[in-house]
PDB file of N, CA and C in Angstrom:
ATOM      1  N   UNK A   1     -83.868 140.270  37.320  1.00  0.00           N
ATOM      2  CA  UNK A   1     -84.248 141.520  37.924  1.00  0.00           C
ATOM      3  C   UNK A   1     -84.369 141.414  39.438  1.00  0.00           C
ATOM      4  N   UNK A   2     -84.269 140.133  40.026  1.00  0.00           N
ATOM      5  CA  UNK A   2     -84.881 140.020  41.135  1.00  0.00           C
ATOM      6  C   UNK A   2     -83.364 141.120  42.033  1.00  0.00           C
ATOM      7  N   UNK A   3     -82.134 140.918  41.326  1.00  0.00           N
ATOM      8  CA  UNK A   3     -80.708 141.573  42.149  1.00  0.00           C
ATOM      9  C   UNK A   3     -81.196 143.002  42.250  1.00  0.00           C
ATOM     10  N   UNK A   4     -81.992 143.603  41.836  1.00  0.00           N
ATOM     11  CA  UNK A   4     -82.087 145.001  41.508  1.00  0.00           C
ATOM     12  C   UNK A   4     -82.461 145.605  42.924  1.00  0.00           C
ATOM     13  N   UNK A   5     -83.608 145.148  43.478  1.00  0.00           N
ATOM     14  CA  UNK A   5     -84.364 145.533  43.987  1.00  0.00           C
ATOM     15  C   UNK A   5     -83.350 145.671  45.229  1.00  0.00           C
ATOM     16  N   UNK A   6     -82.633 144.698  45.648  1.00  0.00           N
ATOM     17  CA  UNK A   6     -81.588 144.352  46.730  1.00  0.00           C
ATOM     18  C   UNK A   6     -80.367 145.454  46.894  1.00  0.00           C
ATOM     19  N   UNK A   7     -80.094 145.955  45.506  1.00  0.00           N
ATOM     20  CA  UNK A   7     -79.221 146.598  45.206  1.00  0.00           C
ATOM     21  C   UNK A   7     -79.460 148.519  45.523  1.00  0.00           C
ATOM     22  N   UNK A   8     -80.769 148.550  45.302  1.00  0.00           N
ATOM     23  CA  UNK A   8     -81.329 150.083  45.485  1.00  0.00           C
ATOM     24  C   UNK A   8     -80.956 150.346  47.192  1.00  0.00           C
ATOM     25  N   UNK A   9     -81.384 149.607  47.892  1.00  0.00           N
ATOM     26  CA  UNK A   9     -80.809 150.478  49.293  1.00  0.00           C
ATOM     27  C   UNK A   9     -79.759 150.054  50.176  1.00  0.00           C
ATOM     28  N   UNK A  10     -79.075 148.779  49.217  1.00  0.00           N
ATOM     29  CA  UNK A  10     -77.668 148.771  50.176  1.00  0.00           C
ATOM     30  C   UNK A  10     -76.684 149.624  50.520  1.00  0.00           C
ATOM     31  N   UNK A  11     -76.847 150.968  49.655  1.00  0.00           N
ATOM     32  CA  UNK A  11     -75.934 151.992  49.797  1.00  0.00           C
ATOM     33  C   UNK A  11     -76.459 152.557  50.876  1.00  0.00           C
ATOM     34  N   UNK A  12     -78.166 152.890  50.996  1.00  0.00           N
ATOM     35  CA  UNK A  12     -78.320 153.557  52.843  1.00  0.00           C
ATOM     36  C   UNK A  12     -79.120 152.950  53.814  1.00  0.00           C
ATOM     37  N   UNK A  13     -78.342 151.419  53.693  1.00  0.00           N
ATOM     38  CA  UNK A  13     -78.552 150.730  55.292  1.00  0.00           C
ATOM     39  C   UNK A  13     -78.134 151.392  56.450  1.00  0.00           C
ATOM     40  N   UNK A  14     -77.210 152.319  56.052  1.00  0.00           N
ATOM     41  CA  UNK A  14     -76.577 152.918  57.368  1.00  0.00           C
ATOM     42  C   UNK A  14     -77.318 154.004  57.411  1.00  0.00           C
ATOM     43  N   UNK A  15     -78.771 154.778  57.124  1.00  0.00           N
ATOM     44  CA  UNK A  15     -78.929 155.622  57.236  1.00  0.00           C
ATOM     45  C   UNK A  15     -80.530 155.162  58.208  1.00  0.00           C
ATOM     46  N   UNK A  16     -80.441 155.057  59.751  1.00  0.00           N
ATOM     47  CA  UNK A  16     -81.814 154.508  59.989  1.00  0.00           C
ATOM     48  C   UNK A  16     -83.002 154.768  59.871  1.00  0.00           C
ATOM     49  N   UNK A  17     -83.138 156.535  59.326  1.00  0.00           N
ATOM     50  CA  UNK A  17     -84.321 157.366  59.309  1.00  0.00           C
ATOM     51  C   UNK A  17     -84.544 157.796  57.836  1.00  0.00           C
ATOM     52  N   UNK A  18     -83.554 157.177  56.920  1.00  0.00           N
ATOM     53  CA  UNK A  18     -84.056 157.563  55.368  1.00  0.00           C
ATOM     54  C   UNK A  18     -85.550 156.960  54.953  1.00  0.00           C
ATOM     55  N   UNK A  19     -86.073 157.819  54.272  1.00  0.00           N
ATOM     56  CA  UNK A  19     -87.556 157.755  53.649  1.00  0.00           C
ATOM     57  C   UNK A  19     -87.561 157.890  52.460  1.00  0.00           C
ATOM     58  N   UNK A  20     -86.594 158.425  51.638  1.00  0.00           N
ATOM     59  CA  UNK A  20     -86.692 158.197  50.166  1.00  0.00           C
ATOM     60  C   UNK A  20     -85.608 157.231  49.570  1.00  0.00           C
ATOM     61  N   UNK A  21     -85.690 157.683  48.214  1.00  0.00           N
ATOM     62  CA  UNK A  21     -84.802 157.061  47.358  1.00  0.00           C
ATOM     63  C   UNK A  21     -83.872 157.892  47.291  1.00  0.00           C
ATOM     64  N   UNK A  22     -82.510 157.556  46.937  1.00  0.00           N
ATOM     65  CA  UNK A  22     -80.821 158.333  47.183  1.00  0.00           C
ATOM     66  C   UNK A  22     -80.743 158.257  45.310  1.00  0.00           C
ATOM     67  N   UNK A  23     -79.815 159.128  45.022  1.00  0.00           N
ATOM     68  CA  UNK A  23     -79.632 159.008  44.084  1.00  0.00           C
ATOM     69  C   UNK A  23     -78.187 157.586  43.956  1.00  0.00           C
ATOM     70  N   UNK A  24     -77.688 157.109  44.543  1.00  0.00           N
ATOM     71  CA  UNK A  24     -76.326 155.948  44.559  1.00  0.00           C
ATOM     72  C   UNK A  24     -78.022 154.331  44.335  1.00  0.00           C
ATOM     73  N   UNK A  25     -79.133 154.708  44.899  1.00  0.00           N
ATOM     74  CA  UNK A  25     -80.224 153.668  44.510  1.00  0.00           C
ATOM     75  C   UNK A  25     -80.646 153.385  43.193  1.00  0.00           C
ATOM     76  N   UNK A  26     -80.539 154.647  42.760  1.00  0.00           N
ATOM     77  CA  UNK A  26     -80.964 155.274  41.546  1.00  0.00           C
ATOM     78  C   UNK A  26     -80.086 154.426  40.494  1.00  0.00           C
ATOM     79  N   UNK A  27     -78.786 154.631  40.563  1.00  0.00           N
ATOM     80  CA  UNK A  27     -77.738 154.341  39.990  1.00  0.00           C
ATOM     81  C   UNK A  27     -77.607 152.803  40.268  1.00  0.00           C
ATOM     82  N   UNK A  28     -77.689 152.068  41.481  1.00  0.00           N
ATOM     83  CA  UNK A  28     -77.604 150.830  41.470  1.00  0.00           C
ATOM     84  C   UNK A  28     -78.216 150.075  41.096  1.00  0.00           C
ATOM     85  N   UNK A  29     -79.601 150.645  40.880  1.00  0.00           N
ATOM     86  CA  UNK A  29     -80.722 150.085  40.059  1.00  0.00           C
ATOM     87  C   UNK A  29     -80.726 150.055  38.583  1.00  0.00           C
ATOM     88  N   UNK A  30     -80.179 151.248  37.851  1.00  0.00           N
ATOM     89  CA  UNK A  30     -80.473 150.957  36.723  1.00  0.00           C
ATOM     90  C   UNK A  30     -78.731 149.858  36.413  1.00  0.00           C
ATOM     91  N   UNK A  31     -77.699 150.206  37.089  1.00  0.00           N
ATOM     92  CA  UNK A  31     -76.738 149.015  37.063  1.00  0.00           C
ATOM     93  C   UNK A  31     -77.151 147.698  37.122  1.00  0.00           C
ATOM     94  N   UNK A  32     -78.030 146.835  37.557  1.00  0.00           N
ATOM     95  CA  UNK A  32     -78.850 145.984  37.896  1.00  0.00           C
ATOM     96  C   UNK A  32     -79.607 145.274  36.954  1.00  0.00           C
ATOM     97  N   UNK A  33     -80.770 146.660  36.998  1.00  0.00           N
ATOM     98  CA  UNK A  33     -81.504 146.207  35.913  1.00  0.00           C
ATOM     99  C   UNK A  33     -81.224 146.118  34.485  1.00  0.00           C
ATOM    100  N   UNK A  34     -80.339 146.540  34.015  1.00  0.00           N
ATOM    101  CA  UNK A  34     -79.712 146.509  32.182  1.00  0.00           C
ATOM    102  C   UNK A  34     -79.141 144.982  32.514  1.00  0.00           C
ATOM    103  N   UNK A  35     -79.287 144.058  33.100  1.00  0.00           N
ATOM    104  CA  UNK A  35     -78.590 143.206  32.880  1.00  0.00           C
ATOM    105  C   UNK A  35     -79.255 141.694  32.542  1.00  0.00           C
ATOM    106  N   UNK A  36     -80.273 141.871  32.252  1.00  0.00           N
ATOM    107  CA  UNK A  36     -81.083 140.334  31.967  1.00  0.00           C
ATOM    108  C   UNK A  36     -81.932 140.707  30.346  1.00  0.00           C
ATOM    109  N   UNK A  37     -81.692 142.363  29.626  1.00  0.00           N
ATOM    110  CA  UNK A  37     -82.009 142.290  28.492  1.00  0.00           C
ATOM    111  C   UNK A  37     -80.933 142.570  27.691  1.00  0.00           C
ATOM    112  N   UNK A  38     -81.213 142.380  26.354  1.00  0.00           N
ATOM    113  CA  UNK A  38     -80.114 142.563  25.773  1.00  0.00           C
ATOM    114  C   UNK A  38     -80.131 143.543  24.818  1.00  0.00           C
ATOM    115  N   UNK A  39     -81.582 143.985  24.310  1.00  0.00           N
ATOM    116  CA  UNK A  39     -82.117 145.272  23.529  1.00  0.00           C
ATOM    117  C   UNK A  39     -81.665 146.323  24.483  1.00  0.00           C
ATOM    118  N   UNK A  40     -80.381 147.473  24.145  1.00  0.00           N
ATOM    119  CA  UNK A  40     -80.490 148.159  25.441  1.00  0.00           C
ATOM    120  C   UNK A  40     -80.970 149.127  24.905  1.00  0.00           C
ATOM    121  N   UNK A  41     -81.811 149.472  24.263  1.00  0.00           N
ATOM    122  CA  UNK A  41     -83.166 151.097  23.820  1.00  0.00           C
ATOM    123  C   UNK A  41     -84.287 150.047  24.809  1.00  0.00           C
ATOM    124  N   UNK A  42     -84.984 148.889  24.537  1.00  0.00           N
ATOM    125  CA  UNK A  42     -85.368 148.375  25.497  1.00  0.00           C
ATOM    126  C   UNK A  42     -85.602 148.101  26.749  1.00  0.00           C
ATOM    127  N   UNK A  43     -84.279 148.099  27.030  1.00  0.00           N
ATOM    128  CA  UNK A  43     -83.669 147.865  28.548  1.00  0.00           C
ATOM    129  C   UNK A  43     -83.808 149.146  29.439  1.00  0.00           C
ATOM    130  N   UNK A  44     -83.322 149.703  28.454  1.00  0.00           N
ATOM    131  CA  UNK A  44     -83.501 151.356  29.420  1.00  0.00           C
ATOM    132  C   UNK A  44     -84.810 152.128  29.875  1.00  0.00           C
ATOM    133  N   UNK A  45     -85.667 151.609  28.746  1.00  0.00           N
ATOM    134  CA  UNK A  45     -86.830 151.698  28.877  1.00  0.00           C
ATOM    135  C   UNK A  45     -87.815 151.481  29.893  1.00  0.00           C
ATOM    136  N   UNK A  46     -87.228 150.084  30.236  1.00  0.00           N
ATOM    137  CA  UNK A  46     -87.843 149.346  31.145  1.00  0.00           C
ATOM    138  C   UNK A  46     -87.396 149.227  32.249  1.00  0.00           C
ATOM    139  N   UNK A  47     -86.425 149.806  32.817  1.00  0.00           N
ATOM    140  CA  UNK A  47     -85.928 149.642  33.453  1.00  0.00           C
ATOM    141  C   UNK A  47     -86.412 151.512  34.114  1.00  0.00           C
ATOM    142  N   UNK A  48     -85.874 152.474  33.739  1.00  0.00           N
ATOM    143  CA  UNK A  48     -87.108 153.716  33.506  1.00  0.00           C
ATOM    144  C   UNK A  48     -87.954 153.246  34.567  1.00  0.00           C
ATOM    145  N   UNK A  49     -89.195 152.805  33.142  1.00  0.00           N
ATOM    146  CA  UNK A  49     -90.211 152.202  33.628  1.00  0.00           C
ATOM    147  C   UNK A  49     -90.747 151.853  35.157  1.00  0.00           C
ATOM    148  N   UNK A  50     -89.794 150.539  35.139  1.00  0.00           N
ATOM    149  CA  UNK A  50     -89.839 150.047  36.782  1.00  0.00           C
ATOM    150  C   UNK A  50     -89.971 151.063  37.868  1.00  0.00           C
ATOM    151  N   UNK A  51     -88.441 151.627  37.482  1.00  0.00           N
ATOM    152  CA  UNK A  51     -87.970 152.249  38.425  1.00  0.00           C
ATOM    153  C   UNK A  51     -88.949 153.610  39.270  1.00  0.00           C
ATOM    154  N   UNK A  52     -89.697 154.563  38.032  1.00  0.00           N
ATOM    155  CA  UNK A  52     -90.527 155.497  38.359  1.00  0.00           C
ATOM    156  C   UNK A  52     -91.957 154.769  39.082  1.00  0.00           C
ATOM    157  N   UNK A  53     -91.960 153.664  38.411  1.00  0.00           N
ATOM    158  CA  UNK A  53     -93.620 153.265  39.225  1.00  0.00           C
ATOM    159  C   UNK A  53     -93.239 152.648  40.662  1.00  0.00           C
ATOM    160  N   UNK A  54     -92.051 152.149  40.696  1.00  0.00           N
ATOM    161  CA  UNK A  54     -91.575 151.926  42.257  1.00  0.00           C
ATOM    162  C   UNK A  54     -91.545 152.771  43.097  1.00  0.00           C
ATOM    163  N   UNK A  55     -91.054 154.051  42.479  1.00  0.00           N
ATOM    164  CA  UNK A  55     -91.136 155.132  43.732  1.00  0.00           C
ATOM    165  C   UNK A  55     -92.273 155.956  43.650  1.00  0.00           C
ATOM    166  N   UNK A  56     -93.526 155.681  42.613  1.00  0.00           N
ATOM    167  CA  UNK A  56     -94.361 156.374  43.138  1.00  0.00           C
ATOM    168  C   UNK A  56     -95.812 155.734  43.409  1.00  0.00           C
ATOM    169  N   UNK A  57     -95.429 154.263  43.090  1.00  0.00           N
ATOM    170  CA  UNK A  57     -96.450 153.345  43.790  1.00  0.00           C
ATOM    171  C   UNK A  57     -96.129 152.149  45.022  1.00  0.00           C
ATOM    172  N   UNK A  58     -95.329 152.645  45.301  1.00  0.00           N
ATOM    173  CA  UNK A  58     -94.349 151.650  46.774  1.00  0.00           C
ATOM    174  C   UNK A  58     -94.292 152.206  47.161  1.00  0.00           C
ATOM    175  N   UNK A  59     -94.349 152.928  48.791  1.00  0.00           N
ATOM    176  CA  UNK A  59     -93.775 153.448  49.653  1.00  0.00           C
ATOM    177  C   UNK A  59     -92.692 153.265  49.954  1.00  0.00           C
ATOM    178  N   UNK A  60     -91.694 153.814  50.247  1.00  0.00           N
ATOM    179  CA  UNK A  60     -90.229 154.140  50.582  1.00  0.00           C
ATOM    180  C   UNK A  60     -90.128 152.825  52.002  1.00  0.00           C
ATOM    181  N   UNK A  61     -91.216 152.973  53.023  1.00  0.00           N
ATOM    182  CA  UNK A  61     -90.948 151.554  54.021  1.00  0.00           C
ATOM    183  C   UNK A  61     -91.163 150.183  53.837  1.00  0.00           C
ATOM    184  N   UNK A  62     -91.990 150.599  52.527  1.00  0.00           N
ATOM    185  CA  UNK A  62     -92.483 148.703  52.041  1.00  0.00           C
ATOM    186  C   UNK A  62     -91.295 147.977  50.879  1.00  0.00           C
ATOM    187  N   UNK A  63     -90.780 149.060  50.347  1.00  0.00           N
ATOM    188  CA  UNK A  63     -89.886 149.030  49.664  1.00  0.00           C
ATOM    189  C   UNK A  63     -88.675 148.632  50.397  1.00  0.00           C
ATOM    190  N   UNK A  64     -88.430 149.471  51.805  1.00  0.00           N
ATOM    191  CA  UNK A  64     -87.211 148.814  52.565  1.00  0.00           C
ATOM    192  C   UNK A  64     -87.221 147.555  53.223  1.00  0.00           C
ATOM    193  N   UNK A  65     -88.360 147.106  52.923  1.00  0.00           N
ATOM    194  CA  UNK A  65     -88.863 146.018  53.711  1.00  0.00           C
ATOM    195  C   UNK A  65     -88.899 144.403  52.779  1.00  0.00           C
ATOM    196  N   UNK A  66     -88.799 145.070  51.438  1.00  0.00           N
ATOM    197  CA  UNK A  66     -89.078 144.221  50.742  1.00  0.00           C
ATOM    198  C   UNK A  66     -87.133 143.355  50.007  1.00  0.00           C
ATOM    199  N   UNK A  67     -86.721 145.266  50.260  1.00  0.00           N
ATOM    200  CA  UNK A  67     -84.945 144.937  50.097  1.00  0.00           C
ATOM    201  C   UNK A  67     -84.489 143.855  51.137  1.00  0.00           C
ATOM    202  N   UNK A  68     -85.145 144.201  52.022  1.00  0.00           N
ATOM    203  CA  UNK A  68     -84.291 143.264  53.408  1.00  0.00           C
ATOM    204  C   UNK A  68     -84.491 142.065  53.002  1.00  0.00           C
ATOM    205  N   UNK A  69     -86.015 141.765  52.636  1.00  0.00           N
ATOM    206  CA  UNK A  69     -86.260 140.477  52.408  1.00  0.00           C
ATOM    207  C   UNK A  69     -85.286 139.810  51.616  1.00  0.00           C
ATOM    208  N   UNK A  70     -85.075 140.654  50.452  1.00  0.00           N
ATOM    209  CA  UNK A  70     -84.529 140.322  49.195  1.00  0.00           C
ATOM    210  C   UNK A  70     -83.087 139.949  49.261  1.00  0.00           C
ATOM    211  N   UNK A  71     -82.332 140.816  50.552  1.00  0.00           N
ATOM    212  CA  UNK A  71     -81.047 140.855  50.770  1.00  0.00           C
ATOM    213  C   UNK A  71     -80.616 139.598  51.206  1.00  0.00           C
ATOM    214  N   UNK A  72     -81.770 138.840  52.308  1.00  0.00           N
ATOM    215  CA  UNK A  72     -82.127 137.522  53.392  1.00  0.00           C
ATOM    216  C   UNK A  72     -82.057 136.000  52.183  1.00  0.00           C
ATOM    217  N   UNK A  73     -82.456 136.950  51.419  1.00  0.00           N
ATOM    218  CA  UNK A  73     -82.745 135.492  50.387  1.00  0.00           C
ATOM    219  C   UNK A  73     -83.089 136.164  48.943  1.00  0.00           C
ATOM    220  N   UNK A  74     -81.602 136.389  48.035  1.00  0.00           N
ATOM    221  CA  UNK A  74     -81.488 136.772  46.844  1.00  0.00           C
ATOM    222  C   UNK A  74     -82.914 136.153  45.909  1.00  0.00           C
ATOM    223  N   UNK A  75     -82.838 135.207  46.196  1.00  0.00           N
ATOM    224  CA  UNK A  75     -83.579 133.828  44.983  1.00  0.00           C
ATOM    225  C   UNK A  75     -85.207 134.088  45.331  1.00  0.00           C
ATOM    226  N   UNK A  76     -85.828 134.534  46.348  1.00  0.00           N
ATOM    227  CA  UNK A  76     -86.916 134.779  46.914  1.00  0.00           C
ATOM    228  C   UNK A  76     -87.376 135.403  45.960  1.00  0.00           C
ATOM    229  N   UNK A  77     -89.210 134.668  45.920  1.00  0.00           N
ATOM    230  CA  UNK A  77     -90.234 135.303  44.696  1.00  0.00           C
ATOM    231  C   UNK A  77     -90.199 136.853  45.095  1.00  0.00           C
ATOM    232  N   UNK A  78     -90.871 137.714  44.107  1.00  0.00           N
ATOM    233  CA  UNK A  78     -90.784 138.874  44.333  1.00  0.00           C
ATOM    234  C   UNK A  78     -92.314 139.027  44.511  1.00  0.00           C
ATOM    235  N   UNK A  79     -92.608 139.924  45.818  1.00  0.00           N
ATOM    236  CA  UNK A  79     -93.926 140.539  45.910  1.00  0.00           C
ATOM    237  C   UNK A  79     -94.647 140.900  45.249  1.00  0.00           C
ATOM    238  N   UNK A  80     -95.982 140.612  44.981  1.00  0.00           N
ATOM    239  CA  UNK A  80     -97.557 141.004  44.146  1.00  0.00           C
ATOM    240  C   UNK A  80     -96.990 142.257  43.419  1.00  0.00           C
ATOM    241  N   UNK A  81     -97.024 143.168  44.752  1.00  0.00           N
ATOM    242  CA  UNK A  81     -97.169 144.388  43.866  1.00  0.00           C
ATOM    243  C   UNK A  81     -95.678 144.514  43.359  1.00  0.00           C
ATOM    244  N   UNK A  82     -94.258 144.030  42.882  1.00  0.00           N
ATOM    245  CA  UNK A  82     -93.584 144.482  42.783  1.00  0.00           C
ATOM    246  C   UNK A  82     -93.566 143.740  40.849  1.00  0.00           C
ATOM    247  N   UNK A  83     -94.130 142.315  41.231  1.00  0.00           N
ATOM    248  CA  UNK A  83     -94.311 142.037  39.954  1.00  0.00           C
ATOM    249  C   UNK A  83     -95.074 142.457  38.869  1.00  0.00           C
ATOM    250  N   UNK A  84     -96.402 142.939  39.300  1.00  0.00           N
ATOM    251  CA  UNK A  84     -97.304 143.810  38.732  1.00  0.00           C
ATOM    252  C   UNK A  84     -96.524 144.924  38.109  1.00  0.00           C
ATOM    253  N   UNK A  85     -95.908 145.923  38.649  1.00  0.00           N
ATOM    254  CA  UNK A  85     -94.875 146.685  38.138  1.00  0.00           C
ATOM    255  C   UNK A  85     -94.176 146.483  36.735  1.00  0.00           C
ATOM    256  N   UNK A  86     -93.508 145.071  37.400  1.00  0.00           N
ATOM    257  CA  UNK A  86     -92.636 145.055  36.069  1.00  0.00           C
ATOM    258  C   UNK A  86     -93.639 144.422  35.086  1.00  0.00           C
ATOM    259  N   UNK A  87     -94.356 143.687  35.437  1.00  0.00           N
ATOM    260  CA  UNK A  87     -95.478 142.860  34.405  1.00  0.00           C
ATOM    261  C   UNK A  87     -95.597 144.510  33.036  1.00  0.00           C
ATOM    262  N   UNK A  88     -96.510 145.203  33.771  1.00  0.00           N
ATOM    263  CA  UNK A  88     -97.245 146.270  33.473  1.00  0.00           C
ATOM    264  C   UNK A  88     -96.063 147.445  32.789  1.00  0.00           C
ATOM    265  N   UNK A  89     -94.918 147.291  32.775  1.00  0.00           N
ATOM    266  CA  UNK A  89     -93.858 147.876  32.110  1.00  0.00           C
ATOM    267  C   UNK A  89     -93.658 147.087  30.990  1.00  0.00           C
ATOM    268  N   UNK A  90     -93.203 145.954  31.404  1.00  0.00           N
ATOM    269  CA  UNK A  90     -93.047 144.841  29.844  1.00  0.00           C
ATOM    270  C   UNK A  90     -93.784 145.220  28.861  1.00  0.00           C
ATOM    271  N   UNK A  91     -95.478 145.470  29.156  1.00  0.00           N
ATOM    272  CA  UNK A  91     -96.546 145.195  28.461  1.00  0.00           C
ATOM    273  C   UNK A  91     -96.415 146.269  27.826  1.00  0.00           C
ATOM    274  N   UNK A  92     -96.500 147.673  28.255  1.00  0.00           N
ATOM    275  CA  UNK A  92     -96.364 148.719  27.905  1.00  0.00           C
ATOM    276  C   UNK A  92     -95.029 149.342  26.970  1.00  0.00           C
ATOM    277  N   UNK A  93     -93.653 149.067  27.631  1.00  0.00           N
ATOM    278  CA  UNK A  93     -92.474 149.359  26.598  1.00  0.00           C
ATOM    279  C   UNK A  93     -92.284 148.377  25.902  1.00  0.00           C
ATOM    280  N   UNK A  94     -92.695 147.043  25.699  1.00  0.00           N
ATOM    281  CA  UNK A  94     -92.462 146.156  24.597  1.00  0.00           C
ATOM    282  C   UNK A  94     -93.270 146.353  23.395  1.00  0.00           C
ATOM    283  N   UNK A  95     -94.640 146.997  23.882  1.00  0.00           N
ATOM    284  CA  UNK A  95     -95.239 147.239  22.986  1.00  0.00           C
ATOM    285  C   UNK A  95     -96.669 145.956  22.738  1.00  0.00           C
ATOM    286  N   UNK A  96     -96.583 145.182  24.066  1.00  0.00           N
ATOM    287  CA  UNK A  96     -97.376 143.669  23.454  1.00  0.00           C
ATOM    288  C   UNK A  96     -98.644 144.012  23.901  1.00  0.00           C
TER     289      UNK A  96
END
């Protein structure tokens, strides 16, 4: 999952004053994320999941901030709050 996050705003690097999410983020993300499960009623789920609590518990600049990072160094741990996210999705659409 860590490609995902990298993948949501490479489509508007070129845009210097964007503040939200694009719908081509939207799309690159869930391209992304279906790819490390293999349940895909699961996958979609969670991926859902992620995706809505990212944009409404991340800000749109911490979020661009966190892509760059991510872009700098694919393999790089992923931030507190970004893991919490997915933690707290697992828990919830897996059902555990």
């Amino acid at each position: 999952m860590l490609g995902f996050v990298a993948l949501m705003v490479l489509v508007g690097c070129s845009d210097p004053v964007q503040t939200d999410y694009t719908a081509q983020q939207t799309e690159n993300f869930f391209a992304a994320c279906t790819v490390p499960v293999e349940d895909s009623i699961l996958q979609a789920r969670l991926c859902q999941c992620v995706f809505e609590r990212v944009q409404t518990e991340i800000p749109y600049e911490r979020f661009a901030e966190i892509d760059a990072e991510l872009v700098l160094d694919p393999l790089a741990e992923l931030p507190t709050e970004l893991n919490v996210i997915i933690a707290g999705c697992v828990i919830e659409e897996a059902d555990l």
